[in-house]
PDB file of N, CA and C in Angstrom:
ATOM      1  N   UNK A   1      -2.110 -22.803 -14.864  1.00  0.00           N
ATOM      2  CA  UNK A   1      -2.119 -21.576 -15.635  1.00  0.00           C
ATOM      3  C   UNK A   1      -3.274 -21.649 -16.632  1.00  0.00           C
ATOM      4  N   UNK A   2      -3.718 -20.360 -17.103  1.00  0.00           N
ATOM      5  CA  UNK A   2      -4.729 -20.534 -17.943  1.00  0.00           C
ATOM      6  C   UNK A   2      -4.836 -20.473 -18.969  1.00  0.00           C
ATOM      7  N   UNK A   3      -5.052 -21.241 -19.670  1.00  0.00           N
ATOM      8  CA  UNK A   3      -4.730 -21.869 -21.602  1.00  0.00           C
ATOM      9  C   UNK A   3      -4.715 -20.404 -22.149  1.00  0.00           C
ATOM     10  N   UNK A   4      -3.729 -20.311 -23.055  1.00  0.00           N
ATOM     11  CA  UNK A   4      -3.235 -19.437 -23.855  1.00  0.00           C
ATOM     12  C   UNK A   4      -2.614 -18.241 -22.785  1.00  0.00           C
ATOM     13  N   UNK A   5      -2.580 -18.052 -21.417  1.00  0.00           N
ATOM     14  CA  UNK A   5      -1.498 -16.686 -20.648  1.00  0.00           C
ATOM     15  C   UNK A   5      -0.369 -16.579 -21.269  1.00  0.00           C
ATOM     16  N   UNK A   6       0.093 -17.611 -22.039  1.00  0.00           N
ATOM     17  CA  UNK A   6       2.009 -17.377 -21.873  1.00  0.00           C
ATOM     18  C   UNK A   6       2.154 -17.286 -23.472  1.00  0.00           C
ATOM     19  N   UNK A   7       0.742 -17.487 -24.400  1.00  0.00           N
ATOM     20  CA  UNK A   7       1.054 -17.458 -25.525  1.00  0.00           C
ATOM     21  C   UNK A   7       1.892 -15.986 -26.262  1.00  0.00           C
ATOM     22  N   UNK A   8       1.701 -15.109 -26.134  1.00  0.00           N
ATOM     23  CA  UNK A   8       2.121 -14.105 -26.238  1.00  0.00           C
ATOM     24  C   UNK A   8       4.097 -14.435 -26.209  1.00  0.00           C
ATOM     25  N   UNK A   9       4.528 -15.473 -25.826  1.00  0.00           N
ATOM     26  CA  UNK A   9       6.233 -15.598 -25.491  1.00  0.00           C
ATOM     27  C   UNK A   9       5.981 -16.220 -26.599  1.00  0.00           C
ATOM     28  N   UNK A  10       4.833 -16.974 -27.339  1.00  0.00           N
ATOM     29  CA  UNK A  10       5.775 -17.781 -28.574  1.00  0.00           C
ATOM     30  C   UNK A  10       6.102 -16.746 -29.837  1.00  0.00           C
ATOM     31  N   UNK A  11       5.764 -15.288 -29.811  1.00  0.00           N
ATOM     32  CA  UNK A  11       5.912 -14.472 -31.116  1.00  0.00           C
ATOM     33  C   UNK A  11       6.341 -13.494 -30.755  1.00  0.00           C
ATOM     34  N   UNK A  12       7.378 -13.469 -29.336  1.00  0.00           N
ATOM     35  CA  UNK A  12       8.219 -11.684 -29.455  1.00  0.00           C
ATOM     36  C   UNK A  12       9.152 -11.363 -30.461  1.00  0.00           C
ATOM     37  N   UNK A  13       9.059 -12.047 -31.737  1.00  0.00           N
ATOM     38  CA  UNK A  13      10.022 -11.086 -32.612  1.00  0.00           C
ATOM     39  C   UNK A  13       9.161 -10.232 -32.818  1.00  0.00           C
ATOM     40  N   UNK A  14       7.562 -10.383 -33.281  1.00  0.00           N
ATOM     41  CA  UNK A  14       6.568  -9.738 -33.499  1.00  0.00           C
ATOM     42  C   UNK A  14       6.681  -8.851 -32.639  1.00  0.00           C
ATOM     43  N   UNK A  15       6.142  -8.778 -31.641  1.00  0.00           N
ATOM     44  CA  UNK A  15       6.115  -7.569 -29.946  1.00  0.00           C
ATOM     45  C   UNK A  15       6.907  -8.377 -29.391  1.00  0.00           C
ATOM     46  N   UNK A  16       7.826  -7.690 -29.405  1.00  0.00           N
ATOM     47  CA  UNK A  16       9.515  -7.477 -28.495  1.00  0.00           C
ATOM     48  C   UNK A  16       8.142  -6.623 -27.117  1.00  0.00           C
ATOM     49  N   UNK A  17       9.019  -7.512 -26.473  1.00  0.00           N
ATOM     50  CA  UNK A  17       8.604  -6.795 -24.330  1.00  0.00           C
ATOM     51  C   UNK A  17       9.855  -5.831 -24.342  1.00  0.00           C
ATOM     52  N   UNK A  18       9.122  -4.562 -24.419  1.00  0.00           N
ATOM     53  CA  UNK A  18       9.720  -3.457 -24.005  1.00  0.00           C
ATOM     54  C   UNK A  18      10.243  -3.225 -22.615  1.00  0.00           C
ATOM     55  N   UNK A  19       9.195  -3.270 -21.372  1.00  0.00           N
ATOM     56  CA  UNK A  19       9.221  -3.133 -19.841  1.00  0.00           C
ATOM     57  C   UNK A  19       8.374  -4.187 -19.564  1.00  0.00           C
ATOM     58  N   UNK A  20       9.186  -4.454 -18.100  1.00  0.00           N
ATOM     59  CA  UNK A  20       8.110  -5.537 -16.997  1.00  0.00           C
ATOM     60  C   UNK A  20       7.786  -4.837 -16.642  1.00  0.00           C
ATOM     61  N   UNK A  21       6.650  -4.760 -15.260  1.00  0.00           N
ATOM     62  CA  UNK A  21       7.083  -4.374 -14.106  1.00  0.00           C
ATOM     63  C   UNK A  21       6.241  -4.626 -13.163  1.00  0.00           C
ATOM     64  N   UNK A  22       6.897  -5.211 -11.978  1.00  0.00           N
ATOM     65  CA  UNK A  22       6.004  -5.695 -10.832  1.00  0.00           C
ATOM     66  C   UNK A  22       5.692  -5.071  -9.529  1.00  0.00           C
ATOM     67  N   UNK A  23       4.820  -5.353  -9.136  1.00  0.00           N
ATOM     68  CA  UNK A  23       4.426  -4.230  -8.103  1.00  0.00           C
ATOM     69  C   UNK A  23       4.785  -4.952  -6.685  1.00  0.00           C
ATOM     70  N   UNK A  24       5.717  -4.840  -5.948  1.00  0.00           N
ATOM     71  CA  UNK A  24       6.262  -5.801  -4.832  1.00  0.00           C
ATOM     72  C   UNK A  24       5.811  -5.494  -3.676  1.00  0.00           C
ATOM     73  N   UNK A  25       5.975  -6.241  -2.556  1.00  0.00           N
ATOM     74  CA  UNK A  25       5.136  -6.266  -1.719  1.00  0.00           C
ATOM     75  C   UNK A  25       6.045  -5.341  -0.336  1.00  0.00           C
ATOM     76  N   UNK A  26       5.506  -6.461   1.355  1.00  0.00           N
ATOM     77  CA  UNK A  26       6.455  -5.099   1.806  1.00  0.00           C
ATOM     78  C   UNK A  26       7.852  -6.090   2.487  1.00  0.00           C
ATOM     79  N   UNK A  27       7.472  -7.150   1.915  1.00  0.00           N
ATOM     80  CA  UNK A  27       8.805  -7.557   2.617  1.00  0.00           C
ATOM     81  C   UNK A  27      10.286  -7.321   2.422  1.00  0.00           C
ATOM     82  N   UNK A  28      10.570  -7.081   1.351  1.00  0.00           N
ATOM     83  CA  UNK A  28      11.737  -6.458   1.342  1.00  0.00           C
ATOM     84  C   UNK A  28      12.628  -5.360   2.292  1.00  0.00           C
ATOM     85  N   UNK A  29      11.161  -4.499   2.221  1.00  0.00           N
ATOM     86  CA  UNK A  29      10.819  -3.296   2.810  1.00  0.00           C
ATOM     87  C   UNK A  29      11.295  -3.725   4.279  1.00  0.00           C
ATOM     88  N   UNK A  30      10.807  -4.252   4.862  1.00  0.00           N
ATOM     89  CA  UNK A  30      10.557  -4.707   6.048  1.00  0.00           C
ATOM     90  C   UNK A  30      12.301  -5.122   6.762  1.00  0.00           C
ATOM     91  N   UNK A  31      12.511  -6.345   5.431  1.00  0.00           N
ATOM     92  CA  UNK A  31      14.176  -6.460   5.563  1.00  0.00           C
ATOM     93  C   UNK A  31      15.299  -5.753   5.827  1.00  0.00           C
ATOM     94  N   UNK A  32      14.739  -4.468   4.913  1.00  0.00           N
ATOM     95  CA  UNK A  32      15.797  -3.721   4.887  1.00  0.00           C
ATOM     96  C   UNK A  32      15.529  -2.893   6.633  1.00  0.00           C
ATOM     97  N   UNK A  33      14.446  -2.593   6.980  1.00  0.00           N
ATOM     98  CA  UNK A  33      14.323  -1.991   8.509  1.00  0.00           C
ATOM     99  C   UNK A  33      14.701  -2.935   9.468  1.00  0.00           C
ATOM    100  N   UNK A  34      15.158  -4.501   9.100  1.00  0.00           N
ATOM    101  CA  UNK A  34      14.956  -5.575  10.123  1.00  0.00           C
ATOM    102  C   UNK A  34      16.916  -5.258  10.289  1.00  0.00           C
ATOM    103  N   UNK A  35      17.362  -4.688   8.887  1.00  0.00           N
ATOM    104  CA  UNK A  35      18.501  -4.763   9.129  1.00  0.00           C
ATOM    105  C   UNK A  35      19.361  -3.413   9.021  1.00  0.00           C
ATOM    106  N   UNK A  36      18.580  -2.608  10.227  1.00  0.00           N
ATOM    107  CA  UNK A  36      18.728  -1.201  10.408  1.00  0.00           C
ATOM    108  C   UNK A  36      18.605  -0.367   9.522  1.00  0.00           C
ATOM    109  N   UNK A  37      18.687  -0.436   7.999  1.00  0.00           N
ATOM    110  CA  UNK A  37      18.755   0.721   7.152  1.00  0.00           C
ATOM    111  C   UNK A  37      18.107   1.817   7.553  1.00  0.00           C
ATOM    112  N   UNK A  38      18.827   2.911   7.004  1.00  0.00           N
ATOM    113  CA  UNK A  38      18.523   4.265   7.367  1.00  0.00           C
ATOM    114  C   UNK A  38      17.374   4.887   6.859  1.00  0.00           C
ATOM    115  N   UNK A  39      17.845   4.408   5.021  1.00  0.00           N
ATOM    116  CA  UNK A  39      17.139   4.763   3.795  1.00  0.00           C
ATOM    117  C   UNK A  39      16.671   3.469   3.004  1.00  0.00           C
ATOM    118  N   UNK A  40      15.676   3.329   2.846  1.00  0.00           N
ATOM    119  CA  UNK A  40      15.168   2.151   1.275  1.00  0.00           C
ATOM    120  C   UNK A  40      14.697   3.203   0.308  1.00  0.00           C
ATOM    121  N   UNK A  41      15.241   2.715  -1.031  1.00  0.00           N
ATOM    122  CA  UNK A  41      15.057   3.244  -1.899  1.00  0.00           C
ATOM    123  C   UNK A  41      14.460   2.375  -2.971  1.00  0.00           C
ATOM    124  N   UNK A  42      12.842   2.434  -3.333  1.00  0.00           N
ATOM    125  CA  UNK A  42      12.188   1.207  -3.658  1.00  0.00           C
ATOM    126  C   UNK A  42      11.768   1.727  -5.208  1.00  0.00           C
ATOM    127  N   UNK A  43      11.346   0.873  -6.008  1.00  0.00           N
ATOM    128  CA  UNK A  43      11.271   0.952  -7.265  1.00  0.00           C
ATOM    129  C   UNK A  43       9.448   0.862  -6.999  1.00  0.00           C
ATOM    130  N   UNK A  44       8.704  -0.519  -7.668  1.00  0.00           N
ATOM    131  CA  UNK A  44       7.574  -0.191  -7.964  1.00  0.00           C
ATOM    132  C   UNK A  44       6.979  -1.215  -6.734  1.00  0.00           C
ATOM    133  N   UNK A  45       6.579  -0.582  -5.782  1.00  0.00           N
ATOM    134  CA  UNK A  45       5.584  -1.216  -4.296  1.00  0.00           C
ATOM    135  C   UNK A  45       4.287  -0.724  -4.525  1.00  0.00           C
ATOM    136  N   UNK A  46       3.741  -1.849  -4.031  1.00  0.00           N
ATOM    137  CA  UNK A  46       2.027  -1.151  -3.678  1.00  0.00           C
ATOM    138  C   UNK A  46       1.861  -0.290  -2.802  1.00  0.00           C
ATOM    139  N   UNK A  47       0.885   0.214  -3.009  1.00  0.00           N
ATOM    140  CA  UNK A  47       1.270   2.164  -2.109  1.00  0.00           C
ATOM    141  C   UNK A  47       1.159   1.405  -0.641  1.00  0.00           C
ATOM    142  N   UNK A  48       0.232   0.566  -0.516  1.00  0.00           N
ATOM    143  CA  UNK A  48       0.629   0.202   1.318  1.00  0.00           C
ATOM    144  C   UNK A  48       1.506  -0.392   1.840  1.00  0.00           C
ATOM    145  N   UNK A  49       2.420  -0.860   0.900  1.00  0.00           N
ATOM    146  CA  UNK A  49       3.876  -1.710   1.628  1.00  0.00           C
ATOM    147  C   UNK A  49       4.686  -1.075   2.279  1.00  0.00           C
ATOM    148  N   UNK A  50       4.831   0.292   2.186  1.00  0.00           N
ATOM    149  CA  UNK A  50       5.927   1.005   3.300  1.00  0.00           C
ATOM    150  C   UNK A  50       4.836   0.716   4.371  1.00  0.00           C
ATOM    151  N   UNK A  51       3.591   1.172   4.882  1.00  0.00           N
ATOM    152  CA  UNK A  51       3.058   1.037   5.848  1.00  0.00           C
ATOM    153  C   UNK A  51       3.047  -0.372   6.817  1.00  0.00           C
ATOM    154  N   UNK A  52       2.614  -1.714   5.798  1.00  0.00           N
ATOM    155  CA  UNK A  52       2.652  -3.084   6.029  1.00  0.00           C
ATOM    156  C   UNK A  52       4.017  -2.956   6.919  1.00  0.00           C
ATOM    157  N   UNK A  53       4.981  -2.985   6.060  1.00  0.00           N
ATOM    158  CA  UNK A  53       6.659  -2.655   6.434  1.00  0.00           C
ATOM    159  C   UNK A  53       6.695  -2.672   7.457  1.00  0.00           C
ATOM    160  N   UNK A  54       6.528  -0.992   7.745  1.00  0.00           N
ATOM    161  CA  UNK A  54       7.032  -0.873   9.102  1.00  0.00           C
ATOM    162  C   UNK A  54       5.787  -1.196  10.381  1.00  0.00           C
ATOM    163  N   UNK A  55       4.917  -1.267   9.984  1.00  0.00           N
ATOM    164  CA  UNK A  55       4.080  -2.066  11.349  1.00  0.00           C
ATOM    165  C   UNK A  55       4.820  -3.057  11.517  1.00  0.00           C
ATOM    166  N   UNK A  56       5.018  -4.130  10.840  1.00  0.00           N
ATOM    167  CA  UNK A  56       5.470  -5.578  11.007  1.00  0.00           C
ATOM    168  C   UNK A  56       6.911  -5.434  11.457  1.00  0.00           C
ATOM    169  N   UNK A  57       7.315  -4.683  11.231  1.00  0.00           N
ATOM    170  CA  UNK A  57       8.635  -3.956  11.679  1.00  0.00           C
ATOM    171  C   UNK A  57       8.774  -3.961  13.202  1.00  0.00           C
ATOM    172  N   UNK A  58       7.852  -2.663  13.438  1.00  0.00           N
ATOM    173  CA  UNK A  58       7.688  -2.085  14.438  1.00  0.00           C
ATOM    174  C   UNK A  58       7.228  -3.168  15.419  1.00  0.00           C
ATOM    175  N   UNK A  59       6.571  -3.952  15.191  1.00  0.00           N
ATOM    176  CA  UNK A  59       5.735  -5.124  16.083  1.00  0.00           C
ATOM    177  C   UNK A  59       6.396  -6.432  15.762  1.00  0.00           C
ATOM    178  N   UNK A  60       7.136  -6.681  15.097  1.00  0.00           N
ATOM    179  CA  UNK A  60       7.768  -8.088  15.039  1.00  0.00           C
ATOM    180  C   UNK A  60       7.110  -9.173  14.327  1.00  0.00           C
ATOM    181  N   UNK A  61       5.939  -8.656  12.927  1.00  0.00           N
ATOM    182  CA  UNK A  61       5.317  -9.639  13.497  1.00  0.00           C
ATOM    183  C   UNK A  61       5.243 -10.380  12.201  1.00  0.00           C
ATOM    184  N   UNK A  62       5.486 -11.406  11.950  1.00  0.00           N
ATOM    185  CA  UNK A  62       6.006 -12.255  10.851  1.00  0.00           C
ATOM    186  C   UNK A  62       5.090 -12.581   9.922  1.00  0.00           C
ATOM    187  N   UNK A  63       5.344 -13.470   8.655  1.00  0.00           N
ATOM    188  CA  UNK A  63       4.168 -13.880   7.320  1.00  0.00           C
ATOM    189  C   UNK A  63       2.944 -14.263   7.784  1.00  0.00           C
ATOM    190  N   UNK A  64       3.070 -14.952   9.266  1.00  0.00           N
ATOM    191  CA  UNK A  64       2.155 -15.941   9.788  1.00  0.00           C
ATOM    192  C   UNK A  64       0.812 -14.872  10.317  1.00  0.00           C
ATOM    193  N   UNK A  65       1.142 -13.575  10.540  1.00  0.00           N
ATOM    194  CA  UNK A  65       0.304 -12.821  11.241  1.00  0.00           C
ATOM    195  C   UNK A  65      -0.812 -12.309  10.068  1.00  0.00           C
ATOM    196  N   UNK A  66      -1.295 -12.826   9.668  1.00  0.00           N
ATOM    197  CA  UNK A  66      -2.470 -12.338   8.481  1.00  0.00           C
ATOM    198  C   UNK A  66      -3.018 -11.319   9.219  1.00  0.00           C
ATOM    199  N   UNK A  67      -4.186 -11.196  10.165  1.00  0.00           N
ATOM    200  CA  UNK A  67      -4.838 -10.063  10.462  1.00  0.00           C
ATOM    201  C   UNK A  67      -4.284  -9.173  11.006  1.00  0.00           C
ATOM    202  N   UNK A  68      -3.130  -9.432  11.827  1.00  0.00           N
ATOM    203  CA  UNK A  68      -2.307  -7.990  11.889  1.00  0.00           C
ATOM    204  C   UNK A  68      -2.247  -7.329  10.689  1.00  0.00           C
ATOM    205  N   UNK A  69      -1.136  -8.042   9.577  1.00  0.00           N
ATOM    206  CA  UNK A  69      -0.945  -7.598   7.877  1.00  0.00           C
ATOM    207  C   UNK A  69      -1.896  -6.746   7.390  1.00  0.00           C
ATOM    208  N   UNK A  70      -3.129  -7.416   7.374  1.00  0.00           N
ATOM    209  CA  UNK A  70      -4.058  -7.372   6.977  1.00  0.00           C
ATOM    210  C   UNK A  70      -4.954  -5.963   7.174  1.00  0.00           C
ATOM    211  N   UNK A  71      -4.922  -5.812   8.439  1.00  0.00           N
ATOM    212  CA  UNK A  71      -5.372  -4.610   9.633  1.00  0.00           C
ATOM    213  C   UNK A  71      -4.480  -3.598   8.720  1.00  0.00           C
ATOM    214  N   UNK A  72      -2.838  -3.193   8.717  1.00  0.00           N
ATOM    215  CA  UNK A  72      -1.677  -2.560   8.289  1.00  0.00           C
ATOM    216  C   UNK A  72      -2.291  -2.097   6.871  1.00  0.00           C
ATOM    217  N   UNK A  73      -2.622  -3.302   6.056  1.00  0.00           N
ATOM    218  CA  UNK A  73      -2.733  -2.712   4.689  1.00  0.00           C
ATOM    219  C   UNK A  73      -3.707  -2.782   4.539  1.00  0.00           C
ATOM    220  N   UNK A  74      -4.830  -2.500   5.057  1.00  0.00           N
ATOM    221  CA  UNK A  74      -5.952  -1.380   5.222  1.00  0.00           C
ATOM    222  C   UNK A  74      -5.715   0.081   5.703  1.00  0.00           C
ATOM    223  N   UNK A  75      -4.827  -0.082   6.661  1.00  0.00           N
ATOM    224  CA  UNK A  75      -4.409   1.743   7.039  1.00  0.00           C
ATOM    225  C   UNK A  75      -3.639   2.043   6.036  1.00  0.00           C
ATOM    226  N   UNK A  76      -2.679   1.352   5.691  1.00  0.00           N
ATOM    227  CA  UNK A  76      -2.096   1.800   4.635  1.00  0.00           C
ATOM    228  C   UNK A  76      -2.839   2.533   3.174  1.00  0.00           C
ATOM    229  N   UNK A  77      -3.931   1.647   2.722  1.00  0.00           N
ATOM    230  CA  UNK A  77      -4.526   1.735   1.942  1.00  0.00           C
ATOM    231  C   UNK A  77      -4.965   3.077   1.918  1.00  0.00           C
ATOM    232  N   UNK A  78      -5.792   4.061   3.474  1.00  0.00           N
ATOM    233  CA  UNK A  78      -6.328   4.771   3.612  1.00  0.00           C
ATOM    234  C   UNK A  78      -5.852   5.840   3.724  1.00  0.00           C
ATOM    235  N   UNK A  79      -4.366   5.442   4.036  1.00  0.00           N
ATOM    236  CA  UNK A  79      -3.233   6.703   4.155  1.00  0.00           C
ATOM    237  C   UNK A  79      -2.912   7.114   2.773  1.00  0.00           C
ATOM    238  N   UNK A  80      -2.361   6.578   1.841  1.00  0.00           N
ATOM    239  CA  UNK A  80      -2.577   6.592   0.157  1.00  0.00           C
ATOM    240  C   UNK A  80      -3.349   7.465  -0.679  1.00  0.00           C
ATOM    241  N   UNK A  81      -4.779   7.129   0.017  1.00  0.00           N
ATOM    242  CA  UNK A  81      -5.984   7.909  -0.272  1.00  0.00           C
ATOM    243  C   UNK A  81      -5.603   9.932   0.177  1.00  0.00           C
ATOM    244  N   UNK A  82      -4.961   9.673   0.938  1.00  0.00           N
ATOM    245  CA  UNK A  82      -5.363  11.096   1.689  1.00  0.00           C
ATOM    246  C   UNK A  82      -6.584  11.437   1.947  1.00  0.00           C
ATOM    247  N   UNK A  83      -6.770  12.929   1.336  1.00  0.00           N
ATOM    248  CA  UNK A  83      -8.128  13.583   1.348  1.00  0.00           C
ATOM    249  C   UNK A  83      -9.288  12.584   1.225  1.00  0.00           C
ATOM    250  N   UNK A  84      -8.916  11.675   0.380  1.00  0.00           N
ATOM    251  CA  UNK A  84     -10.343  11.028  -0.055  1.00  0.00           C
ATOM    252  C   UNK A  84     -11.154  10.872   1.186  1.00  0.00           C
ATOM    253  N   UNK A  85     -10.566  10.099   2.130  1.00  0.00           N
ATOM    254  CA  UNK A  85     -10.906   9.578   3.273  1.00  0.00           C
ATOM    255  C   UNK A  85     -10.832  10.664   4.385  1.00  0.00           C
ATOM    256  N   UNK A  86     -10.838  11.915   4.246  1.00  0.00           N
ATOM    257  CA  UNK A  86     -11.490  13.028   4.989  1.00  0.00           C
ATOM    258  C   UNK A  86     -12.219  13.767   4.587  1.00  0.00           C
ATOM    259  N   UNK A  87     -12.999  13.627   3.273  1.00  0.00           N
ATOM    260  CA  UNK A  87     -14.234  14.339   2.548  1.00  0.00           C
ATOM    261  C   UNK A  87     -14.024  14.547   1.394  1.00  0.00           C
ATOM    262  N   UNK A  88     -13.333  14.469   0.443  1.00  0.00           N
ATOM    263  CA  UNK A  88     -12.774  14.841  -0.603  1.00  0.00           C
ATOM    264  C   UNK A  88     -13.653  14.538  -1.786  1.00  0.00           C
ATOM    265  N   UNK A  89     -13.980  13.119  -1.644  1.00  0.00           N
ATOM    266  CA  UNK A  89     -14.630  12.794  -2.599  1.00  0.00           C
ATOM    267  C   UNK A  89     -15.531  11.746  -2.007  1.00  0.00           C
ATOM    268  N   UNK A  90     -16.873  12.408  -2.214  1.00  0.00           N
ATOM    269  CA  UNK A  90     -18.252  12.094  -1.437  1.00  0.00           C
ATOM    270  C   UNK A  90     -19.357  12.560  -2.663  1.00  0.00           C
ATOM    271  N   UNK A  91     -20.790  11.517  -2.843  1.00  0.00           N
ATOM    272  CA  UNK A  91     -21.682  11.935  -3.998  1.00  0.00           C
ATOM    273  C   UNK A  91     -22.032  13.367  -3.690  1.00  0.00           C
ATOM    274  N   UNK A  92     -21.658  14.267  -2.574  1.00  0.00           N
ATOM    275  CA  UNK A  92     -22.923  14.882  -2.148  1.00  0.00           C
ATOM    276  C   UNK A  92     -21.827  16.212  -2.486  1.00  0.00           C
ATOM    277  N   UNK A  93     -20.476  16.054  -3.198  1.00  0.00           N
ATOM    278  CA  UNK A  93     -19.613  17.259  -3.554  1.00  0.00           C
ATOM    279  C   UNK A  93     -20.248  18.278  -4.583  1.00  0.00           C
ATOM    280  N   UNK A  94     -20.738  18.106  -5.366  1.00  0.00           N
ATOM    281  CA  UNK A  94     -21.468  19.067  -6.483  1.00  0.00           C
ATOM    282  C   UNK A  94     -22.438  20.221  -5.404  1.00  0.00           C
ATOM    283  N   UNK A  95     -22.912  19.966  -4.067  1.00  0.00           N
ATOM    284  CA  UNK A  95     -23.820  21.260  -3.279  1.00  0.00           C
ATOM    285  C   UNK A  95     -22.985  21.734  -2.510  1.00  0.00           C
ATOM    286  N   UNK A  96     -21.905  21.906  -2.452  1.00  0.00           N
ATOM    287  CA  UNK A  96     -20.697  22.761  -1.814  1.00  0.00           C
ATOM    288  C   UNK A  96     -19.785  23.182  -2.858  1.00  0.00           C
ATOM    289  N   UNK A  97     -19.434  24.832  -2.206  1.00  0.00           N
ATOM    290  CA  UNK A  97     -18.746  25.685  -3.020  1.00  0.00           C
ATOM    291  C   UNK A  97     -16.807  25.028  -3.124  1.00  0.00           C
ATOM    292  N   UNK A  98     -16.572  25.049  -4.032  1.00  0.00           N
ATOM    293  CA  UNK A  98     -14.894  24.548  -4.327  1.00  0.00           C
ATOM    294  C   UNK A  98     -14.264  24.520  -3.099  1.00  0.00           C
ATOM    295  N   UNK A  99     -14.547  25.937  -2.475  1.00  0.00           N
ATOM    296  CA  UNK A  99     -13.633  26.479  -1.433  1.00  0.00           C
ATOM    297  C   UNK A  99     -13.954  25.776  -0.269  1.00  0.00           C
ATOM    298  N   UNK A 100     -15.046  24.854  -0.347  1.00  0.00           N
ATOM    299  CA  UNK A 100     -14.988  23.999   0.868  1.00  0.00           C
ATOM    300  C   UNK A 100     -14.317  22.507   1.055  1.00  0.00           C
ATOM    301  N   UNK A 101     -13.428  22.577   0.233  1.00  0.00           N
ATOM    302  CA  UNK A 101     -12.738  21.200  -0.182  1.00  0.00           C
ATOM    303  C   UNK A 101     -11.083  21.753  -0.614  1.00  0.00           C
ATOM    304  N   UNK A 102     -10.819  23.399  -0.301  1.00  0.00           N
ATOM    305  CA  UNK A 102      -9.402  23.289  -0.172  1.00  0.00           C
ATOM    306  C   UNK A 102      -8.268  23.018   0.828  1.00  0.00           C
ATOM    307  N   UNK A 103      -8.580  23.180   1.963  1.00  0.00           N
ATOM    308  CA  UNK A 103      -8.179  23.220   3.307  1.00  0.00           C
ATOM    309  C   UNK A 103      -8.060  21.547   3.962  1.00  0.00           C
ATOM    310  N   UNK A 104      -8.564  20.310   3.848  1.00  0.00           N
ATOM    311  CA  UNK A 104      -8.979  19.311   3.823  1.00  0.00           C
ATOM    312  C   UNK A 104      -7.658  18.455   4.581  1.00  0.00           C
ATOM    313  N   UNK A 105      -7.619  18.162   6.199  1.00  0.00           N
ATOM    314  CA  UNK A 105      -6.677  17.374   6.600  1.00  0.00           C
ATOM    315  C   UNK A 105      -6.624  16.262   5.889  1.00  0.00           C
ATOM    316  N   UNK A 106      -5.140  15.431   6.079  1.00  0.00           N
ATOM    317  CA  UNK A 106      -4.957  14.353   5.571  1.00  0.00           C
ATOM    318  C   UNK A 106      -5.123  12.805   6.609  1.00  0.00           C
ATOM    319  N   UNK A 107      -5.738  12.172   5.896  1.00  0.00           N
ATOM    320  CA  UNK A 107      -5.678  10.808   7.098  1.00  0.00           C
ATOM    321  C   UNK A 107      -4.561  10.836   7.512  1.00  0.00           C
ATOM    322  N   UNK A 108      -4.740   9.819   9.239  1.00  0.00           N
ATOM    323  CA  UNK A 108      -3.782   9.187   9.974  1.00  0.00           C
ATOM    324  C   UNK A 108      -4.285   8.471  10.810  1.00  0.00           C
ATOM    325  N   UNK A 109      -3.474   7.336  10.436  1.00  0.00           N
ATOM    326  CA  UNK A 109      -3.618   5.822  10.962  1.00  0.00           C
ATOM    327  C   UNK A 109      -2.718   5.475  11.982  1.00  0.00           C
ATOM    328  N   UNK A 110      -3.223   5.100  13.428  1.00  0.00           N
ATOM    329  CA  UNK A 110      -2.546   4.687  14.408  1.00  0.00           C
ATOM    330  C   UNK A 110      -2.751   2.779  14.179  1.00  0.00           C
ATOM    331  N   UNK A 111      -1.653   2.128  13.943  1.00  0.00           N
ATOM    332  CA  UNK A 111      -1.648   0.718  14.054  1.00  0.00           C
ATOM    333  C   UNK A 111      -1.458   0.087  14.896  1.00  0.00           C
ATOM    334  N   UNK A 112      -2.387  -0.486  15.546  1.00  0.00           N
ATOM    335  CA  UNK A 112      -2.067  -1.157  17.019  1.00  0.00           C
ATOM    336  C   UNK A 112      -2.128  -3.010  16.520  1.00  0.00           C
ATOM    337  N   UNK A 113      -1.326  -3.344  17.601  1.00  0.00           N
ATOM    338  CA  UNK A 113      -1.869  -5.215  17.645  1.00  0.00           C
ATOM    339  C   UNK A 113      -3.360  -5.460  17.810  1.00  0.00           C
ATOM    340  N   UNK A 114      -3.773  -6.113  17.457  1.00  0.00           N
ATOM    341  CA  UNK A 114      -5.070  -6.700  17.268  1.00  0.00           C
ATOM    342  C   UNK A 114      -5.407  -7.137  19.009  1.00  0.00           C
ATOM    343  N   UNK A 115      -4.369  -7.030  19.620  1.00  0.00           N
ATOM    344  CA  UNK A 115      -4.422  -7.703  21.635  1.00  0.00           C
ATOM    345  C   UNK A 115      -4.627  -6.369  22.286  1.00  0.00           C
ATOM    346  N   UNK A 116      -4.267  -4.985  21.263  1.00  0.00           N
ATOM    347  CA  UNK A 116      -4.255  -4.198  22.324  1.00  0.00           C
ATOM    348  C   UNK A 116      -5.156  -3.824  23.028  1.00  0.00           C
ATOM    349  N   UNK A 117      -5.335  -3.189  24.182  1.00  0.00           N
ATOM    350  CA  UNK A 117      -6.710  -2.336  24.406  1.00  0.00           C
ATOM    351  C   UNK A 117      -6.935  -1.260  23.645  1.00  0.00           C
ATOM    352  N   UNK A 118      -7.417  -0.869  23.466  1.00  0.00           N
ATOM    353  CA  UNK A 118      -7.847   0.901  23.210  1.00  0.00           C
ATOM    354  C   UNK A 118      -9.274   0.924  24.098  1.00  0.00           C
ATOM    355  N   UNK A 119      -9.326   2.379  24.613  1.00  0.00           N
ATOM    356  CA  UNK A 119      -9.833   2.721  25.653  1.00  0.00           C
ATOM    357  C   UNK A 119     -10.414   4.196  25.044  1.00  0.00           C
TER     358      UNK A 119
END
């Protein structure tokens, strides 16, 4: 750990910790689909862990699979984004009129295994 991180615990009468809060990953997520749930109802996840989730879900594919994961929460990432990642926000927005940036599909990410073909 790095000299002085935890100093801050020797004087909470001073600053009393109001809120934690951690941003969790997708395994939980994942658990709860491994063990049929219908509904998860999640507190604070990184916006790509439902995605991570259910790929790894959907594909079986355990901690050990880094570039699958990895692959997942990149789509994930991009799905999050929405618009961004279909024109939204590009340097070259200031020479187009407003009205060409209302209409604007949203990404979608097909997640395949890293073995599959695509053709």
């Amino acid at each position: 750990m790095a000299k002085d991180t935890a100093s801050f615990l020797d004087s909470l009468e001073d600053m009393p910790i109001e809120a934690a809060n951690a941003y969790l990953g997708y395994r939980a997520i994942k658990k709860g689909l491994d063990e049929d749930a219908n509904i998860l109802i999640c507190g604070r996840i990184s916006d790509a862990s439902p995605v991570i989730a259910a790929a790894a879900w959907w594909y079986d594919w355990s901690e050990a699979d880094l570039d699958q994961l990895a692959g997942s929460l990149i789509a994930g990432h991009l799905i999050e984004c929405s618009t961004y990642v279909t024109g939204r926000n590009f340097s070259g927005a200031s020479r187009h009129p407003h009205s060409d940036f209302l209409r604007l599909g949203a990404g979608i990410s097909e997640i395949l295994p890293s073995d599959a073909m695509v053709s």
